[in-house]
C-alpha atoms as a PDB file:
ATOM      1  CA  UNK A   1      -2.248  -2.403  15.516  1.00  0.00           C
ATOM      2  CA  UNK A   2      -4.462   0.431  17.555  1.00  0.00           C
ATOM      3  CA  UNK A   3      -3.478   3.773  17.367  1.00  0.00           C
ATOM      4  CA  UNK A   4      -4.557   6.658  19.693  1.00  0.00           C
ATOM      5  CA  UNK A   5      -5.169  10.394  18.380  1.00  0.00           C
ATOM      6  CA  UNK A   6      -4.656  13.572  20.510  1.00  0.00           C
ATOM      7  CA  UNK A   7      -8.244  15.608  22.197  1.00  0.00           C
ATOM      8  CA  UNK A   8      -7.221  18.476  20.606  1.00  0.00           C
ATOM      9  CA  UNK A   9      -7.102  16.947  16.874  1.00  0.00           C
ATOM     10  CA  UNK A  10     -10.248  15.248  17.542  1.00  0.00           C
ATOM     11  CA  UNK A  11     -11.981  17.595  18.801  1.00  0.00           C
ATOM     12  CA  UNK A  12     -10.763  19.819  15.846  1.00  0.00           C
ATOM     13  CA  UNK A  13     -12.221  17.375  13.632  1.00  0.00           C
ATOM     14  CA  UNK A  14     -15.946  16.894  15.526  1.00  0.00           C
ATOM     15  CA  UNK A  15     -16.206  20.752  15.100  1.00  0.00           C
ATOM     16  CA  UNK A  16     -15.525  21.067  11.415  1.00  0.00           C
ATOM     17  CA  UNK A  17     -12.082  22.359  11.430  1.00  0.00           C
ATOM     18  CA  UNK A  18      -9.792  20.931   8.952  1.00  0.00           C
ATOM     19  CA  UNK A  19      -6.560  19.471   9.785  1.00  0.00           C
ATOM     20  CA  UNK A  20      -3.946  20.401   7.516  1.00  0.00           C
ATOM     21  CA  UNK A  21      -2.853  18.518   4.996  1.00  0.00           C
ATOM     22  CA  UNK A  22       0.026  18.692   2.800  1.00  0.00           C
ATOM     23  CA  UNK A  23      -2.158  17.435  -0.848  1.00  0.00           C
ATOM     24  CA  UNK A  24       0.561  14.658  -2.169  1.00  0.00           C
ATOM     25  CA  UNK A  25       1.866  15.675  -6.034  1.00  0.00           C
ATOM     26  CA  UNK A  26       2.525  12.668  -8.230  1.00  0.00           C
ATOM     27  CA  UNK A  27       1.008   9.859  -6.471  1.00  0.00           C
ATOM     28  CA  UNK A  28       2.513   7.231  -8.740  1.00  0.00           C
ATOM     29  CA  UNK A  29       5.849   8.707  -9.124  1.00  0.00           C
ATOM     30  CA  UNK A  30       6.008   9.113  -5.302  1.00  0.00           C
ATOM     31  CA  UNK A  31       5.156   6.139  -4.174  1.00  0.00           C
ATOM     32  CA  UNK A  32       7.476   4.404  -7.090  1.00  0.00           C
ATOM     33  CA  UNK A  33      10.430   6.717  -6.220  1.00  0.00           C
ATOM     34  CA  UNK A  34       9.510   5.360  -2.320  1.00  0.00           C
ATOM     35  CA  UNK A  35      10.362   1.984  -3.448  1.00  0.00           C
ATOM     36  CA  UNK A  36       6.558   0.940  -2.144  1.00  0.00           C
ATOM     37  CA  UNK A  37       5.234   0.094  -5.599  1.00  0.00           C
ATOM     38  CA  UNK A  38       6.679  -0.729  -9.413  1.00  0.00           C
ATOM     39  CA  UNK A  39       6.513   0.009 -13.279  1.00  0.00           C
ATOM     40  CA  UNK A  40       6.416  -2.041 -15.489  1.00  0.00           C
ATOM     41  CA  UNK A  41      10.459  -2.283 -17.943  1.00  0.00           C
ATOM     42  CA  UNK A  42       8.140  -0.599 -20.419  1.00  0.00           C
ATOM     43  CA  UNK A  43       7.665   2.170 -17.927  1.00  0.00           C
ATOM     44  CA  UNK A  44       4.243   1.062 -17.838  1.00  0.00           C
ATOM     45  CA  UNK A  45       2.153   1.627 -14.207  1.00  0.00           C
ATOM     46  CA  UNK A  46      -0.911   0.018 -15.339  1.00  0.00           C
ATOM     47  CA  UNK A  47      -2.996   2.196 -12.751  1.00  0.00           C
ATOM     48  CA  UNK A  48      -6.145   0.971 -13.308  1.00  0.00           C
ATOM     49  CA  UNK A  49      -5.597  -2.524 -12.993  1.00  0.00           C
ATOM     50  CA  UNK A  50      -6.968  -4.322  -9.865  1.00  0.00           C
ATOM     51  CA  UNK A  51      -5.753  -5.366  -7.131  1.00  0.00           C
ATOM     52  CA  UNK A  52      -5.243  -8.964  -6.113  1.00  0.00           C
ATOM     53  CA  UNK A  53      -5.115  -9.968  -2.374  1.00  0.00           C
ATOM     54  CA  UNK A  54      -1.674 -11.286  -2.729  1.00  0.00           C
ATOM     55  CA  UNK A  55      -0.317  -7.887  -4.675  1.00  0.00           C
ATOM     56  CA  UNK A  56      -2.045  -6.134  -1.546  1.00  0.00           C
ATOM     57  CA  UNK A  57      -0.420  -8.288   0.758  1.00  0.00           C
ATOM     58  CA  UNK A  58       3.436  -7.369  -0.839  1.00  0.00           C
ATOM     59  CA  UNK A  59       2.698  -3.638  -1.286  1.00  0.00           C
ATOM     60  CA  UNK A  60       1.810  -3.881   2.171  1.00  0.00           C
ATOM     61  CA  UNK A  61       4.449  -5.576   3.888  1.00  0.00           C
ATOM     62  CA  UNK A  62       7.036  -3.184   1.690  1.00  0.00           C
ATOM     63  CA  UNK A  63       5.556  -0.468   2.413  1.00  0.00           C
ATOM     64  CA  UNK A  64       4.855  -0.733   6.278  1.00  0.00           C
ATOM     65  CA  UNK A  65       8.309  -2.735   7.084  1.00  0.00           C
ATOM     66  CA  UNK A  66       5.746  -5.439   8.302  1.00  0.00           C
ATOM     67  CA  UNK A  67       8.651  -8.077   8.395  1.00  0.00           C
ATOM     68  CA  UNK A  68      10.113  -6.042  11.164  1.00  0.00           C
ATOM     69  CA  UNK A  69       7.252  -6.220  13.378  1.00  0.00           C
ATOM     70  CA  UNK A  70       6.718  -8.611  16.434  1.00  0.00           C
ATOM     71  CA  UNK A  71       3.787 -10.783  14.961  1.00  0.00           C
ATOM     72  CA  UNK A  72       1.512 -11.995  17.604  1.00  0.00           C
ATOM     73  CA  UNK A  73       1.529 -15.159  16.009  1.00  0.00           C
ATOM     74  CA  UNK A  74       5.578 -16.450  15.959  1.00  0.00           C
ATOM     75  CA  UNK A  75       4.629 -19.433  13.579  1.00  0.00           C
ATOM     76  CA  UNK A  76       4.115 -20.830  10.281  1.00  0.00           C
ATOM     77  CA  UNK A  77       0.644 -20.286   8.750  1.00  0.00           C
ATOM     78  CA  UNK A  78      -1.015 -23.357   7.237  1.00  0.00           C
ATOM     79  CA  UNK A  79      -2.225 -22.023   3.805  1.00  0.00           C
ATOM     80  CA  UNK A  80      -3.766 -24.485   1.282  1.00  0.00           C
ATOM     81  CA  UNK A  81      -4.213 -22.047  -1.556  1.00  0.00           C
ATOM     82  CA  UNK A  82      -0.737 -20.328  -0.974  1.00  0.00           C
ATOM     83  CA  UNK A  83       2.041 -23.160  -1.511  1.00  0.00           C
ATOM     84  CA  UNK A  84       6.221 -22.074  -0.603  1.00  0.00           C
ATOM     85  CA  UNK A  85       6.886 -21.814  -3.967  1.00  0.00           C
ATOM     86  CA  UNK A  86       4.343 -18.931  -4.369  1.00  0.00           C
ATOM     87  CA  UNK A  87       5.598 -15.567  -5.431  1.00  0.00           C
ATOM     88  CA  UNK A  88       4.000 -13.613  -2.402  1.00  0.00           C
ATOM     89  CA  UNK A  89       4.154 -16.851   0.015  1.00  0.00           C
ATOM     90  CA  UNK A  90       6.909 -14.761   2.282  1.00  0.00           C
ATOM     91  CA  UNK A  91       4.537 -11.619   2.700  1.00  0.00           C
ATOM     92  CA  UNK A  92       1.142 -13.769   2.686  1.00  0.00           C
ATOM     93  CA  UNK A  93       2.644 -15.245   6.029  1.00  0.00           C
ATOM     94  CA  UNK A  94       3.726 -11.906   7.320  1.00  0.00           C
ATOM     95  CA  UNK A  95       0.393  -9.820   7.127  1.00  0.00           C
ATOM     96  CA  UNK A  96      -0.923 -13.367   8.330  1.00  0.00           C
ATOM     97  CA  UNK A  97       0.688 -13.875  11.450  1.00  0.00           C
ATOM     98  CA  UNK A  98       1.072  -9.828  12.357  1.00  0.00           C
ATOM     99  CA  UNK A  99      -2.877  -9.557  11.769  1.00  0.00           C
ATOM    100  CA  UNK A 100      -2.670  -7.243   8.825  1.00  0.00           C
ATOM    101  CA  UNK A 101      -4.709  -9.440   6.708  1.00  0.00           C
ATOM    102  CA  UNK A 102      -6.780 -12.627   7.207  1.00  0.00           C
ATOM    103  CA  UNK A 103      -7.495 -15.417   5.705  1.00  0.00           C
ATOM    104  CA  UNK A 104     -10.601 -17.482   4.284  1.00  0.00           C
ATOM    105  CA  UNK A 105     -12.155 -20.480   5.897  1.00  0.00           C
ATOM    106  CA  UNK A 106     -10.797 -24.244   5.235  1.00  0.00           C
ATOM    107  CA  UNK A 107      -6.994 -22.357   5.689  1.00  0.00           C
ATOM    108  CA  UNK A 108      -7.698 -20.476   2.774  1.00  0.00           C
ATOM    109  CA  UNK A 109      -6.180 -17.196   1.365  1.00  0.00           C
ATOM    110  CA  UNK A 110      -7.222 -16.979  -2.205  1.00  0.00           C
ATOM    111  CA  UNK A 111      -4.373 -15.221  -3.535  1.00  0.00           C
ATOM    112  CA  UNK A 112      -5.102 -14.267  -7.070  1.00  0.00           C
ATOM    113  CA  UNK A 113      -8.798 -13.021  -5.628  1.00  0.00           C
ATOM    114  CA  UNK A 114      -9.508  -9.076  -6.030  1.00  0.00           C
ATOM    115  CA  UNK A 115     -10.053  -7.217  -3.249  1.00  0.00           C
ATOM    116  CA  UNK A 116     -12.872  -4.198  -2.539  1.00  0.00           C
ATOM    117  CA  UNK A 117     -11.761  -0.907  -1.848  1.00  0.00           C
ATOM    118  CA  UNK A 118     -13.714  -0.878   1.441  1.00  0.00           C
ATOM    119  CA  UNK A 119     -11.633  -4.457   2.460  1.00  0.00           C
ATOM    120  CA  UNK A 120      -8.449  -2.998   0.868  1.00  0.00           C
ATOM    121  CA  UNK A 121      -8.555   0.752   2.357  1.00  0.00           C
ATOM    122  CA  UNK A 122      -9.456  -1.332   5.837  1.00  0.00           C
ATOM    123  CA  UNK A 123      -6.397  -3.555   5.664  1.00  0.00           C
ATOM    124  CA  UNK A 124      -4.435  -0.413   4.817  1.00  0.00           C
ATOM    125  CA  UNK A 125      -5.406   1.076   7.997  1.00  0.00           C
ATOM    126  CA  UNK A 126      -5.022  -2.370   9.937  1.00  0.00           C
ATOM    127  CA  UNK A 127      -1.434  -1.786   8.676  1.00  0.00           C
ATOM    128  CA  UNK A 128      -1.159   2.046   9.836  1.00  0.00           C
ATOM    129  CA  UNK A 129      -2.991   1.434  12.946  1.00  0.00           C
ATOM    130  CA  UNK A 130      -6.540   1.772  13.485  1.00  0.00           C
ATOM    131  CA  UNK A 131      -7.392   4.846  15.434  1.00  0.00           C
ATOM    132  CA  UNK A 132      -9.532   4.034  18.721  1.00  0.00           C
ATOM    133  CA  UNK A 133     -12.372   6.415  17.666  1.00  0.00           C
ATOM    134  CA  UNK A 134     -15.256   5.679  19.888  1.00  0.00           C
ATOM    135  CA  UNK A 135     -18.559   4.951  18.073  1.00  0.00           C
ATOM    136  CA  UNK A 136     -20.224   8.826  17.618  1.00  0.00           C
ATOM    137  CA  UNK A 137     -16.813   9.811  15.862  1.00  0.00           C
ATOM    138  CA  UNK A 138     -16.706   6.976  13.609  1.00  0.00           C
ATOM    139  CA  UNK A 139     -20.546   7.222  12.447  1.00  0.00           C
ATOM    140  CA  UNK A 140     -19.603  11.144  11.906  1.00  0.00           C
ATOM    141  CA  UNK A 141     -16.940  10.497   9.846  1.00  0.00           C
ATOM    142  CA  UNK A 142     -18.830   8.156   7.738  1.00  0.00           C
ATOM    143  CA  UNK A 143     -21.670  10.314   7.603  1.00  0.00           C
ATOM    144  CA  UNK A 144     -19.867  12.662   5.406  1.00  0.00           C
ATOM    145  CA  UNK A 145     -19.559  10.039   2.345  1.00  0.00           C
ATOM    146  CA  UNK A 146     -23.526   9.670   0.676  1.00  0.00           C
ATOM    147  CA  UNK A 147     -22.620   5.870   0.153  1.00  0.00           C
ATOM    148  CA  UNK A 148     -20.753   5.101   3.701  1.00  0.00           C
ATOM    149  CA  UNK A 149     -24.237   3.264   4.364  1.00  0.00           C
ATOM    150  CA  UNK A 150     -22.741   0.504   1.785  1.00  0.00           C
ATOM    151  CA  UNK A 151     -19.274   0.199   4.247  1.00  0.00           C
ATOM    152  CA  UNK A 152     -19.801  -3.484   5.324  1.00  0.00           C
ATOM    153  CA  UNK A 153     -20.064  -3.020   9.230  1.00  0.00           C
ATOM    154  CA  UNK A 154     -16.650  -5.177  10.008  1.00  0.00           C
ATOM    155  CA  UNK A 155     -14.653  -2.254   8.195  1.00  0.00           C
ATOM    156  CA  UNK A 156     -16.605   0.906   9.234  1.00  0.00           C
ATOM    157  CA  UNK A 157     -14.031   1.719  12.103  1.00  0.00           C
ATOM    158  CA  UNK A 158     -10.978   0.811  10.188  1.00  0.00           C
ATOM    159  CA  UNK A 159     -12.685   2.341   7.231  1.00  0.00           C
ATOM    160  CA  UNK A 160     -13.291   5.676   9.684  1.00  0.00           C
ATOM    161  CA  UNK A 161      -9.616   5.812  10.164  1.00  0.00           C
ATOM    162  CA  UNK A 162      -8.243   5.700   6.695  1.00  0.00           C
ATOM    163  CA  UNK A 163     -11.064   8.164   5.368  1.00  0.00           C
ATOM    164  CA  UNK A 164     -10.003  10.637   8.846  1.00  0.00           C
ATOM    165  CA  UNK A 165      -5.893   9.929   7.523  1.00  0.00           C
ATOM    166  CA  UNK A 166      -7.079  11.159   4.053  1.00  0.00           C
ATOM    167  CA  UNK A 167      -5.927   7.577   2.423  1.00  0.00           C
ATOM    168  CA  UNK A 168      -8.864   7.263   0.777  1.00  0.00           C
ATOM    169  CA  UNK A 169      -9.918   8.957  -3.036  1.00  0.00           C
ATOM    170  CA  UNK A 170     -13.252   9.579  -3.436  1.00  0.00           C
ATOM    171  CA  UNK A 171     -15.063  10.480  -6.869  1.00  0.00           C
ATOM    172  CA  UNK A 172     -16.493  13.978  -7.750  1.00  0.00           C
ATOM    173  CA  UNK A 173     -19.677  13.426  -5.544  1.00  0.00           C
ATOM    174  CA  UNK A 174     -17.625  12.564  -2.792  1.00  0.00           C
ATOM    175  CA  UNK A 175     -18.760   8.990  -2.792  1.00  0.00           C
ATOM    176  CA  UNK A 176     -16.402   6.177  -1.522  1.00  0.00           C
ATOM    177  CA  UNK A 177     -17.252   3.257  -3.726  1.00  0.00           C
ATOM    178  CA  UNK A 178     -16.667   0.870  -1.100  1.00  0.00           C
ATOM    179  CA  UNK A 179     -18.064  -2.243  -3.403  1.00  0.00           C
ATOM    180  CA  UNK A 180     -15.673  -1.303  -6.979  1.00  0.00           C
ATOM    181  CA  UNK A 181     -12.464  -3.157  -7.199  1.00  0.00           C
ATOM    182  CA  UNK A 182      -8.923  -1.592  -5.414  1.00  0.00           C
ATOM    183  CA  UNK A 183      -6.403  -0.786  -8.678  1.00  0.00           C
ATOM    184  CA  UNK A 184      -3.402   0.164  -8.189  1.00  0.00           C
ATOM    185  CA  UNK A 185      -4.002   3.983  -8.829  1.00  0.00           C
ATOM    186  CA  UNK A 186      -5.511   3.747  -5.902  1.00  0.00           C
ATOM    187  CA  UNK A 187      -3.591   2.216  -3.519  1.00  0.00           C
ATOM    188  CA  UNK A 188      -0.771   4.722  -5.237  1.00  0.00           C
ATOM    189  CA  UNK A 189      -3.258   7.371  -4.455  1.00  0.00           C
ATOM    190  CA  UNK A 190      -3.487   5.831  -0.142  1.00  0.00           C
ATOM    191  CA  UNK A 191       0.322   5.614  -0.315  1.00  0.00           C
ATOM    192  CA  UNK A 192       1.299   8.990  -1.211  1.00  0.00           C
ATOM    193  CA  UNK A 193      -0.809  10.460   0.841  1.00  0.00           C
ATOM    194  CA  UNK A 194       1.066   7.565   4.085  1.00  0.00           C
ATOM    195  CA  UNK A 195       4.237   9.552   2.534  1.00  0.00           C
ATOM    196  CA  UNK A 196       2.790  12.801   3.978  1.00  0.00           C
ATOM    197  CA  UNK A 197       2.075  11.329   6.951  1.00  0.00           C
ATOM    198  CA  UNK A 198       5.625  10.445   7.766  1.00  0.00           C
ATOM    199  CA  UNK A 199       7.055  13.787   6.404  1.00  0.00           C
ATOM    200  CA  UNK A 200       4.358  15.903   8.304  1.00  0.00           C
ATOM    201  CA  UNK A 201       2.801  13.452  11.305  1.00  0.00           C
ATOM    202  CA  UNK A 202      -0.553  15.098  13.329  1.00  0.00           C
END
């Protein structure tokens, strides 16, 4: 999914002037309340446990209503790794055949495999919709993390979108940490702050 941006908000952005932004208050709650992500019956969020590509891939299709989109590809996915009877077989096939996610060589998926915040935040914005920035926007976007140099260079434009959107939580040196494992505070974190963006879009 491509998405386009207005002149005036870009050209806002390439001259330093901040967009507003509505800062999202209880990630975890939010997005819990939203229905987009789930505690444990002890109450328990477990926010810094990672990510696996297969928890990715449900939060996803939730989240996004990727089930209601026209996927490019109308059939089955061959999956070797990802049987019928797997938990997260029904959205593994969805963010498959929309393009949301990919999978591995040999019809691969691996599942239970942890995902990168630079591959998770860029399949998050695969899911929003990529913004078409051409290639001076996106390398001055990045340029404003000191580790952006470590984005691999398959998600630097997906990557430019999510950081632009604000999805993305950066430490107190404003670095990305595009190489650490996604946990789930984090993708609470990208999903409250998708919350604002439907209650206040650009």
């Amino acid at each position: 999914m491509q998405r386009w941006i207005s002149a005036l908000t870009l050209t806002m952005m390439l001259a330093g002037v901040a967009v507003a932004q509505t800062p999202a208050q209880n990630p975890i709650d939010r997005v819990v309340e939203a229905g987009y992500m789930s505690r444990t019956t002890g109450g328990d969020f477990r926010e810094s446990e990672f990510l696996s590509r297969a928890e990715l891939a449900s939060i996803l299709v939730r989240s996004f209503q990727l089930s209601d989109r026209t996927p490019p590809n109308p059939n089955r996915i061959q999956v070797r790794d990802v049987p019928s009877n797997h938990w997260a077989y029904s959205d593994i096939q969805t963010v498959l055949r929309t393009g949301v996610m990919t999978g591995y060589r040999d019809n691969l998926f691996f599942p239970e495999q942890r995902v990168s915040r630079a591959e998770a935040f860029s399949i998050f914005a695969q899911a929003y919709g990529v913004f078409q920035f051409p290639e001076q926007t996106i390398a001055e976007v990045l340029s404003q993390y000191p580790d952006s140099a470590q984005i691999p260079t398959w998600a630097q434009k997906s990557m430019a979108t999510a950081l632009y959107e604000g999805f993305v939580n950066t430490d107190a040196e404003n670095r990305i940490n595009p190489s650490l494992p996604m946990t789930r505070g984090d993708m609470a974190f990208a999903l409250s702050r998708y919350l604002d963006r439907l209650e206040q879009p650009r």
